[in-house]
C-alpha atoms as a PDB file:
ATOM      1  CA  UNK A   1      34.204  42.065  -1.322  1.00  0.00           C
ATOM      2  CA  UNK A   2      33.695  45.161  -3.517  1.00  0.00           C
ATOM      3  CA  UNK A   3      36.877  46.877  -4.947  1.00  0.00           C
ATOM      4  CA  UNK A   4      37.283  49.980  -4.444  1.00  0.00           C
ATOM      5  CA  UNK A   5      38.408  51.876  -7.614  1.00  0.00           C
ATOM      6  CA  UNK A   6      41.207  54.726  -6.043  1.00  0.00           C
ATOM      7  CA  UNK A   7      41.351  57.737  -8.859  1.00  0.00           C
ATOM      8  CA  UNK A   8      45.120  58.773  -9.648  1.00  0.00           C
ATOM      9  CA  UNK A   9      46.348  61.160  -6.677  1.00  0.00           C
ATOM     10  CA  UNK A  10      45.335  59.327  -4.023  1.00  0.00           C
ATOM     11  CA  UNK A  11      45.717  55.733  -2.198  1.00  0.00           C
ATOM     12  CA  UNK A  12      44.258  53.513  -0.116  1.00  0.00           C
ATOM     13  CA  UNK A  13      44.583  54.788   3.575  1.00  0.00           C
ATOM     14  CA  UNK A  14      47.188  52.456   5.539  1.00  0.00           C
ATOM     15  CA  UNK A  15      45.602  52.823   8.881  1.00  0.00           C
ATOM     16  CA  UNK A  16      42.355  50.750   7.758  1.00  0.00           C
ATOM     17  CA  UNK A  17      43.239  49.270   4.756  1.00  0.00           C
ATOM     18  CA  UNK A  18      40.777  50.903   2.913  1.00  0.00           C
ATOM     19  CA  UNK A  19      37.991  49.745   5.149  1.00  0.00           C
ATOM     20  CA  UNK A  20      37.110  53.377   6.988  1.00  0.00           C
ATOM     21  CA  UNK A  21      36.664  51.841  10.272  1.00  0.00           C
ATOM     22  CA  UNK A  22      39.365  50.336  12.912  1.00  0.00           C
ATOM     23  CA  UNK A  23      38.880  48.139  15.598  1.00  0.00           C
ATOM     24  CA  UNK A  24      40.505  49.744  18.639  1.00  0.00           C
ATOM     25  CA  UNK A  25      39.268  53.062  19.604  1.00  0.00           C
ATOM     26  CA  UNK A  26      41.032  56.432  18.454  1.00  0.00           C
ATOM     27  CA  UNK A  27      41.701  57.170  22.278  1.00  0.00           C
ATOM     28  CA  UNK A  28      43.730  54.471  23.210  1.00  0.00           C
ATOM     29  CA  UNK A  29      47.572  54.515  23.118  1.00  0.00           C
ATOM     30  CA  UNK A  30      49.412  52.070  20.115  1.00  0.00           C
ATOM     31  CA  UNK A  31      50.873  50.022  22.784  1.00  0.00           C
ATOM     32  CA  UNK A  32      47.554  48.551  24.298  1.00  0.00           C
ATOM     33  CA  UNK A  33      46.126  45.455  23.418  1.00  0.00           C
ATOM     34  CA  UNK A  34      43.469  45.237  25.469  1.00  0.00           C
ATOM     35  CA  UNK A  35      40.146  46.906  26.349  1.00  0.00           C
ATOM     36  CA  UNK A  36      36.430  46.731  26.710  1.00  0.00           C
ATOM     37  CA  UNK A  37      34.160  48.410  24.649  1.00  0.00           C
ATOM     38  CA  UNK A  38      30.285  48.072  23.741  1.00  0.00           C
ATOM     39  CA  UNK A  39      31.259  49.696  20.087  1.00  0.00           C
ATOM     40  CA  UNK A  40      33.112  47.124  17.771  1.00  0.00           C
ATOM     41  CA  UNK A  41      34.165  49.221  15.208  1.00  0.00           C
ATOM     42  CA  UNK A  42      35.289  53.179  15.010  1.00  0.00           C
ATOM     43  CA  UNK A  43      36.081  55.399  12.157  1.00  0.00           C
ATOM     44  CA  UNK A  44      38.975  55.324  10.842  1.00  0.00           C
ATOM     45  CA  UNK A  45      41.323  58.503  12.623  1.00  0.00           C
ATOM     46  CA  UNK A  46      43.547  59.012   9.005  1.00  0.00           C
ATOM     47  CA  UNK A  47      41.065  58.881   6.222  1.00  0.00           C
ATOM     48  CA  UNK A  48      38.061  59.862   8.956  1.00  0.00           C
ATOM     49  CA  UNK A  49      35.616  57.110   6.987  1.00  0.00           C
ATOM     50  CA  UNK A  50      36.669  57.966   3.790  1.00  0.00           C
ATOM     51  CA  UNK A  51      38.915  54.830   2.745  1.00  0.00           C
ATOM     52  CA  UNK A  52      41.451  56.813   0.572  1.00  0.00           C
ATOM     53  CA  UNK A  53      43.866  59.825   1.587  1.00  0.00           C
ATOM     54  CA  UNK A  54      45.831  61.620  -0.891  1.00  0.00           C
ATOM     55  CA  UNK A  55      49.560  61.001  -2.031  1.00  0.00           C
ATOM     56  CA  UNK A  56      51.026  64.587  -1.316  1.00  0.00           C
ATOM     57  CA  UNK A  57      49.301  65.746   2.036  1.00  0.00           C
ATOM     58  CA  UNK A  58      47.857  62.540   3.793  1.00  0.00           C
ATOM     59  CA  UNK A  59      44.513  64.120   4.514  1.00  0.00           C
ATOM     60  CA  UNK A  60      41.458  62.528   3.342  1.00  0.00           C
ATOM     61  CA  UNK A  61      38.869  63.637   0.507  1.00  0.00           C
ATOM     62  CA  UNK A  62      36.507  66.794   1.514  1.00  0.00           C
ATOM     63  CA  UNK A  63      32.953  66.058   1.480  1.00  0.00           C
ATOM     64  CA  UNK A  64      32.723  69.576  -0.863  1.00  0.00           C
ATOM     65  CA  UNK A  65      34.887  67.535  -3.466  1.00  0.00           C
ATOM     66  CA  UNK A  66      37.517  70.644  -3.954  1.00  0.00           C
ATOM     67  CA  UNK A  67      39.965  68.286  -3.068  1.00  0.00           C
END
C-alpha cells in the first residue's frame, strides 16, 4: 500500500482513514448495520475523496488549490 505523504496543515481524514471512500452509504443513519446495496464503496462524506482535511477547519483540499 502506497503512503500517502500529508503536507504540514493538514491530516489524514478520520472518517476513511485516508482511503477517500467508506463502505456504508452517506444516507444511512450511524446506528445501522445493515443494508443492501449494488455500490460497494462511496466517497468519503468528510474529506469528499480527497483523503486529507485540514487541522483548523475540517474541510477538505479545494480542487483550485487556494486552500
Amino acid at each position: 500500500m502506497e503512503e500517502i505523504k500529508i503536507p504540514n496543515g493538514w491530516q489524514k481524514c478520520p472518517k476513511c482513514d485516508g482511503q477517500g471512500t467508506v463502505l456504508k452509504p452517506p444516507y444511512l443513519a450511524g446506528e445501522i448495520q445493515h443494508w443492501t446495496s449494488s455500490d460497494t464503496q462511496h466517497q468519503c462524506s468528510v474529506c469528499k475523496g480527497k483523503k486529507i482535511i485540514n487541522i483548523i477547519t475540517g474541510l477538505p483540499p479545494t480542487d483550485n488549490g487556494k486552500d
